[in-house]
PDB file of N, CA and C in Angstrom:
ATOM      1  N   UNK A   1       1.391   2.249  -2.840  1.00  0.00           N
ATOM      2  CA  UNK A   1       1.312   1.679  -1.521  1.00  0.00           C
ATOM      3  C   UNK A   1       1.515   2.795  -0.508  1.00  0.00           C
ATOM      4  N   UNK A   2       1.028   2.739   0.620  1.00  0.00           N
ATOM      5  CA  UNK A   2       0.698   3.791   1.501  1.00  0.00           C
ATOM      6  C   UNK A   2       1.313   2.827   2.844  1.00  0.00           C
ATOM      7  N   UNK A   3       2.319   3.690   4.060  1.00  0.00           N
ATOM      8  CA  UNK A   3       2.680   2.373   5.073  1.00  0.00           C
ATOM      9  C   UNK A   3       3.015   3.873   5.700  1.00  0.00           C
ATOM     10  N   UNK A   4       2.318   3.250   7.753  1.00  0.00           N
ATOM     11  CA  UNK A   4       2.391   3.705   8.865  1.00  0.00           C
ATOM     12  C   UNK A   4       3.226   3.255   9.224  1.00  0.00           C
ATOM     13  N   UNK A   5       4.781   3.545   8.941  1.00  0.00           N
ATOM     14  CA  UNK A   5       5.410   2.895  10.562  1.00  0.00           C
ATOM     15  C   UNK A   5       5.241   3.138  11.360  1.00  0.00           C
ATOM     16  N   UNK A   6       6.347   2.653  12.696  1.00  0.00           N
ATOM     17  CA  UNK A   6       6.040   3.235  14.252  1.00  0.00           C
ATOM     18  C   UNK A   6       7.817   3.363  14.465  1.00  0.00           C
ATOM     19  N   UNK A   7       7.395   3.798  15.719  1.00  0.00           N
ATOM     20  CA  UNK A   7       8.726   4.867  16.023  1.00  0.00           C
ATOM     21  C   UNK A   7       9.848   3.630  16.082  1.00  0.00           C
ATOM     22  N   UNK A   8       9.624   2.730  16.312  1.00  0.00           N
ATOM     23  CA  UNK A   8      10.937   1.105  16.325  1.00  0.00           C
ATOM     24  C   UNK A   8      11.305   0.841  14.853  1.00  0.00           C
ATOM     25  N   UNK A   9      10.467   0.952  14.290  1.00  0.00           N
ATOM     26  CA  UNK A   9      11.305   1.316  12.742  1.00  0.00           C
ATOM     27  C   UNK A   9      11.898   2.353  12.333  1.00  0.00           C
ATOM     28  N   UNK A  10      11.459   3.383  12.366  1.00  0.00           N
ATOM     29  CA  UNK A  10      12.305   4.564  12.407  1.00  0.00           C
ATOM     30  C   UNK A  10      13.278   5.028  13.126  1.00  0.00           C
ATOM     31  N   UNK A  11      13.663   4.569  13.866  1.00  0.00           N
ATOM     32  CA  UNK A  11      15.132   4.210  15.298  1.00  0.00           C
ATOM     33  C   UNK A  11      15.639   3.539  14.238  1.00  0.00           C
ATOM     34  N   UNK A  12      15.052   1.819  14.086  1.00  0.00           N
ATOM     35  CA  UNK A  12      15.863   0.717  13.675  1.00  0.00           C
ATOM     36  C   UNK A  12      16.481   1.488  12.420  1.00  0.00           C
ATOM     37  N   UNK A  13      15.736   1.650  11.386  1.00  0.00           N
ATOM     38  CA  UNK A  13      15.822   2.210  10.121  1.00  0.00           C
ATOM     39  C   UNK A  13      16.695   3.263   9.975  1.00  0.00           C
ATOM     40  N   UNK A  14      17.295   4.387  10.745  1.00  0.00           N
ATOM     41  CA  UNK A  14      17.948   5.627  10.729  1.00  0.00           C
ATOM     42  C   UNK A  14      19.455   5.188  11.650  1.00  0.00           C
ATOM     43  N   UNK A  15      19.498   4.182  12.596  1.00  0.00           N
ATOM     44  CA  UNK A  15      20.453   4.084  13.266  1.00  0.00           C
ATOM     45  C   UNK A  15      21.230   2.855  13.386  1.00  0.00           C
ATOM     46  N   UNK A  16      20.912   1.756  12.267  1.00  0.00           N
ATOM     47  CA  UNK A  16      21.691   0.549  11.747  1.00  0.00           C
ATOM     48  C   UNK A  16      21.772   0.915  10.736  1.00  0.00           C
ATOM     49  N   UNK A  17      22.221   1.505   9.585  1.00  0.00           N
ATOM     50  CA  UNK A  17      22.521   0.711   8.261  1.00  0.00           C
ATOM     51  C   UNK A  17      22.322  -0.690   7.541  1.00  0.00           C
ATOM     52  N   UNK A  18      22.944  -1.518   8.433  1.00  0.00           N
ATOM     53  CA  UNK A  18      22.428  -2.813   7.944  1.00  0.00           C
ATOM     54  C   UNK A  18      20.913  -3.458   8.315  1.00  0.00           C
ATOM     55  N   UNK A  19      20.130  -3.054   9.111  1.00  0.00           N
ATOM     56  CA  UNK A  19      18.940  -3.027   9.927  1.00  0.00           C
ATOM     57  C   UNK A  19      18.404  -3.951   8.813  1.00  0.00           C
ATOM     58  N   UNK A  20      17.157  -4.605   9.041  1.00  0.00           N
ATOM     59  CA  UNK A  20      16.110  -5.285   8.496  1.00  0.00           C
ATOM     60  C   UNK A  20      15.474  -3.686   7.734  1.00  0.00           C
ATOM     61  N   UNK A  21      15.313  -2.547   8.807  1.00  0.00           N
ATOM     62  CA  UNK A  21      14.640  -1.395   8.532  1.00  0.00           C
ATOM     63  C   UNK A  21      14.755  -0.506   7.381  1.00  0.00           C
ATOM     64  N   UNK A  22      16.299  -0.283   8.032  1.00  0.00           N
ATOM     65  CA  UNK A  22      17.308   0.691   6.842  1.00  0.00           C
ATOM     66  C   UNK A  22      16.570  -0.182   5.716  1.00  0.00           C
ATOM     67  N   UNK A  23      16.775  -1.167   5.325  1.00  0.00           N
ATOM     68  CA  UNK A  23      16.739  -2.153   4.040  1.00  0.00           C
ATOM     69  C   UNK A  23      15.447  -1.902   3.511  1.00  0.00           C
ATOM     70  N   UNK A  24      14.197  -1.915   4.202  1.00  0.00           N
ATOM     71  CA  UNK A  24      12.960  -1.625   3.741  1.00  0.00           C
ATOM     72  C   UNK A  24      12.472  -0.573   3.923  1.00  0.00           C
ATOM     73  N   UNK A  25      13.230   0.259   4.519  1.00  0.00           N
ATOM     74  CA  UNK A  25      12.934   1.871   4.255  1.00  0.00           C
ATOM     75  C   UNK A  25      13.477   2.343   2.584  1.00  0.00           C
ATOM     76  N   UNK A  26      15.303   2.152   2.715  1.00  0.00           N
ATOM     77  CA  UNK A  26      15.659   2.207   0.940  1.00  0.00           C
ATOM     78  C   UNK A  26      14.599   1.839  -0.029  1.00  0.00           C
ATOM     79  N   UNK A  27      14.077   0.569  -0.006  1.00  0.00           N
ATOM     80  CA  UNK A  27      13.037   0.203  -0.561  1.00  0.00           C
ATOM     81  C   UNK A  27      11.803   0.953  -1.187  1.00  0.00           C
ATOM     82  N   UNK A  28      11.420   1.346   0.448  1.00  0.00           N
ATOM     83  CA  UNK A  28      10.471   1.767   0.307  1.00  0.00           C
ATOM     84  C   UNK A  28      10.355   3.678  -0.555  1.00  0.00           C
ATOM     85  N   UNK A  29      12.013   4.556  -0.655  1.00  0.00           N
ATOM     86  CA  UNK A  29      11.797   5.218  -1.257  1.00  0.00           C
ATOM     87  C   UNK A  29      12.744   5.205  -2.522  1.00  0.00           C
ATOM     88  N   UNK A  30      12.996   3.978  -2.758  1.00  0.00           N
ATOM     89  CA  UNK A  30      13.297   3.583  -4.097  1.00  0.00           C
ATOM     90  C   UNK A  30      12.226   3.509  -4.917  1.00  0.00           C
ATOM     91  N   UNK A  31      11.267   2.544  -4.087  1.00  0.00           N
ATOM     92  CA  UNK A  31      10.085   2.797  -5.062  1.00  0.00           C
ATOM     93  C   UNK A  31       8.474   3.093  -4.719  1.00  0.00           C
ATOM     94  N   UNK A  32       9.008   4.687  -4.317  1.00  0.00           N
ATOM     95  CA  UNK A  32       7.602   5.645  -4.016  1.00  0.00           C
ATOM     96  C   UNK A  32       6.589   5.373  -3.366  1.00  0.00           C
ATOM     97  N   UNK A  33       7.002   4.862  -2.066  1.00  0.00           N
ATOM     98  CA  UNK A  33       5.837   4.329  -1.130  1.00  0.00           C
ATOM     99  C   UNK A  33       5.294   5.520  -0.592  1.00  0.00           C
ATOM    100  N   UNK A  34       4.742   5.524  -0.303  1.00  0.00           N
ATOM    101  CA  UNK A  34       3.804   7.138   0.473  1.00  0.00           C
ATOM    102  C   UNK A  34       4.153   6.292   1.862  1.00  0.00           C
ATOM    103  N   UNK A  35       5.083   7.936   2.522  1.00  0.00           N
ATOM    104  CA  UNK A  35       5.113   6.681   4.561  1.00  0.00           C
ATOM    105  C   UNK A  35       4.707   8.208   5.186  1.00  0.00           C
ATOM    106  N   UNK A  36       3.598   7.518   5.880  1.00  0.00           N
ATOM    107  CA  UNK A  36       2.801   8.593   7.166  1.00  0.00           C
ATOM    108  C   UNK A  36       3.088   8.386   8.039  1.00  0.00           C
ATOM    109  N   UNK A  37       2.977   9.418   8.463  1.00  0.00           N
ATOM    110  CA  UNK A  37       2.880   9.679  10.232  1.00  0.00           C
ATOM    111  C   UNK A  37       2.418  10.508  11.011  1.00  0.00           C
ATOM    112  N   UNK A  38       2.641  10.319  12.116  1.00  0.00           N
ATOM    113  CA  UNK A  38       1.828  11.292  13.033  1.00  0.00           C
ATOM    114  C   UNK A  38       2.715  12.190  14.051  1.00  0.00           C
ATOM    115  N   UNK A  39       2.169  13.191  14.469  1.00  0.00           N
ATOM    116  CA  UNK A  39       2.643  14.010  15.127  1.00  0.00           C
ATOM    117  C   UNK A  39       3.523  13.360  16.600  1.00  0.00           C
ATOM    118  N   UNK A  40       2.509  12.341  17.056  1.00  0.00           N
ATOM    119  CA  UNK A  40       2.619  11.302  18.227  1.00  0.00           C
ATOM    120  C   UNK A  40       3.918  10.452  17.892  1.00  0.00           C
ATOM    121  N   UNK A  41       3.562  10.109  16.885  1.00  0.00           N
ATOM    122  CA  UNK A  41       5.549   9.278  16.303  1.00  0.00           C
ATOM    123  C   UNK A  41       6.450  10.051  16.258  1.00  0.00           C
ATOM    124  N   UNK A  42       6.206  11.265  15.830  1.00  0.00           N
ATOM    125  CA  UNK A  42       7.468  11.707  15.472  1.00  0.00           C
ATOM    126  C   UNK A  42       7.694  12.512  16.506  1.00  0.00           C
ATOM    127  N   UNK A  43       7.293  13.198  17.862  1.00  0.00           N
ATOM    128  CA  UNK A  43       7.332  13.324  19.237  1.00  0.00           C
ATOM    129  C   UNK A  43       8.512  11.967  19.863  1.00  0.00           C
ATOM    130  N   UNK A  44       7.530  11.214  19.632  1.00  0.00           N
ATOM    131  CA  UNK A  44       8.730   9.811  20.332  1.00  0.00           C
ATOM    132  C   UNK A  44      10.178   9.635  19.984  1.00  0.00           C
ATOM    133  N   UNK A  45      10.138   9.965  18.531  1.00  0.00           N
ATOM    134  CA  UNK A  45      11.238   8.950  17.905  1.00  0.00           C
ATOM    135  C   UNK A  45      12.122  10.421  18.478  1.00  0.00           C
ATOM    136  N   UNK A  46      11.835  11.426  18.054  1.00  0.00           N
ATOM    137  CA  UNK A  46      12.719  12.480  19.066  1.00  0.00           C
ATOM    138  C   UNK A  46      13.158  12.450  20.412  1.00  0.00           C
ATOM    139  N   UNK A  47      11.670  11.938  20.705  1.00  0.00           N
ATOM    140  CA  UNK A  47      12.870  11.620  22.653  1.00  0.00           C
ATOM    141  C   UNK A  47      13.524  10.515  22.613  1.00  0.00           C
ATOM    142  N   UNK A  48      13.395   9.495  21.816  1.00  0.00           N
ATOM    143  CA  UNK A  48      14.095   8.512  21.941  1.00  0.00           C
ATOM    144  C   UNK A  48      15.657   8.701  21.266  1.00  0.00           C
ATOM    145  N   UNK A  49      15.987   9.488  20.415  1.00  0.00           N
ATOM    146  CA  UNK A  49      16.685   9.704  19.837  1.00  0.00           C
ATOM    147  C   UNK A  49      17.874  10.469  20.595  1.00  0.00           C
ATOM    148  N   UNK A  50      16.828  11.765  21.627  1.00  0.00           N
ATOM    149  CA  UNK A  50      17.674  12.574  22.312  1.00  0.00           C
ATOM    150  C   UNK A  50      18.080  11.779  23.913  1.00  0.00           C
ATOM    151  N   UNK A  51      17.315  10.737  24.237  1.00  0.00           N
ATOM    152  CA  UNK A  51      17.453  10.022  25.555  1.00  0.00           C
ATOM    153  C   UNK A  51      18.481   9.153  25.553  1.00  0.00           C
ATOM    154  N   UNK A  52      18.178   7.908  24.145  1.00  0.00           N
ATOM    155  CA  UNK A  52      18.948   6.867  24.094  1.00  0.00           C
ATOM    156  C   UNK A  52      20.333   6.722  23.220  1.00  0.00           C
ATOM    157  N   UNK A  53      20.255   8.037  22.113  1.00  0.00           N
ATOM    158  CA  UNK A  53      21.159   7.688  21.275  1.00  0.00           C
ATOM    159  C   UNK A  53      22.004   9.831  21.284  1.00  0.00           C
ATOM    160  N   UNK A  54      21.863  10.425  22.922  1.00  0.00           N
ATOM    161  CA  UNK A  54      22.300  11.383  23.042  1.00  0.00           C
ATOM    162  C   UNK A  54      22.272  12.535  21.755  1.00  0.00           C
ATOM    163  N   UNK A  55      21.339  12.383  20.648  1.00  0.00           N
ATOM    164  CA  UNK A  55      21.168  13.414  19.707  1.00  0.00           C
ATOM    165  C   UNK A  55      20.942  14.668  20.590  1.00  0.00           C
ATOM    166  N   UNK A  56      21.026  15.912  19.743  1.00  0.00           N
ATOM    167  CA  UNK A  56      20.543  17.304  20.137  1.00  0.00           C
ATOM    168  C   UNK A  56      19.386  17.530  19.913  1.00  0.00           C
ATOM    169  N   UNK A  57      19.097  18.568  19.796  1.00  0.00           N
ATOM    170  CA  UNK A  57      17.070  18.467  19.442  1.00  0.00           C
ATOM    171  C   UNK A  57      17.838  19.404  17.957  1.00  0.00           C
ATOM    172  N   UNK A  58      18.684  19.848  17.484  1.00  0.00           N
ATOM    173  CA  UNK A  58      18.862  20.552  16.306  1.00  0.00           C
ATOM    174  C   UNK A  58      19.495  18.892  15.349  1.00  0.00           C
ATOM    175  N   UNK A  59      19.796  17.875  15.733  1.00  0.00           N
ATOM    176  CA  UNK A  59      20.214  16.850  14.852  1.00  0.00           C
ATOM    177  C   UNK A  59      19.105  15.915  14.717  1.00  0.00           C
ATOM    178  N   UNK A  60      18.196  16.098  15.829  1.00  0.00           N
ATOM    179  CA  UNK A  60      16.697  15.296  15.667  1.00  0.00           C
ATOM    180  C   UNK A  60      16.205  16.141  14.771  1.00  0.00           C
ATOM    181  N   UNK A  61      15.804  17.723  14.352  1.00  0.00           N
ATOM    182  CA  UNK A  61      15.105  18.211  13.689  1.00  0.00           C
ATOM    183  C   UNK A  61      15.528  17.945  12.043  1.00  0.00           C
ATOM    184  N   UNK A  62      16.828  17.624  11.579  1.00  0.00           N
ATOM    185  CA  UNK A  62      17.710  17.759  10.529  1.00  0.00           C
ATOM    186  C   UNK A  62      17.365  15.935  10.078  1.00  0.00           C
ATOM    187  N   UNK A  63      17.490  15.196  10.963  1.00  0.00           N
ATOM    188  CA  UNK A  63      17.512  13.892  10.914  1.00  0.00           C
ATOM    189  C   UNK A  63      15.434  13.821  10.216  1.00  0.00           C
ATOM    190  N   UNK A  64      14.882  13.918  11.151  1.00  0.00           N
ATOM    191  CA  UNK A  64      13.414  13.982  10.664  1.00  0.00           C
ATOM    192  C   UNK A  64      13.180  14.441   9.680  1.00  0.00           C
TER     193      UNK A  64
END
């Protein structure tokens, strides 16, 4: 299986633990999903990361 998230899962997924996300992200590399993305997502989820949840751009790079 092959899956695009978007940058609201990858927030949700990295910054709840208990998330709907977190849960189907584990999942998903429990059992070897191929997850793509794009340059354009992963741009966002960085500013969103460094805007809303005060990361550094060296804990966004480590986190990604």
């Amino acid at each position: 299986m092959k899956v695009t998230p978007d940058t609201n899962f990858f927030i949700s997924a990295t910054q709840w633990d208990n998330s709907v996300a977190h849960k189907v992200l584990l999942k998903f590399l429990r059992n070897n999903v191929e997850i793509y993305t794009t340059l354009s997502i992963l741009e966002e989820v960085s500013e969103v990361l460094q805007r809303d949840f005060k990361y550094t751009l060296q804990e966004v790079h480590e986190l990604i």
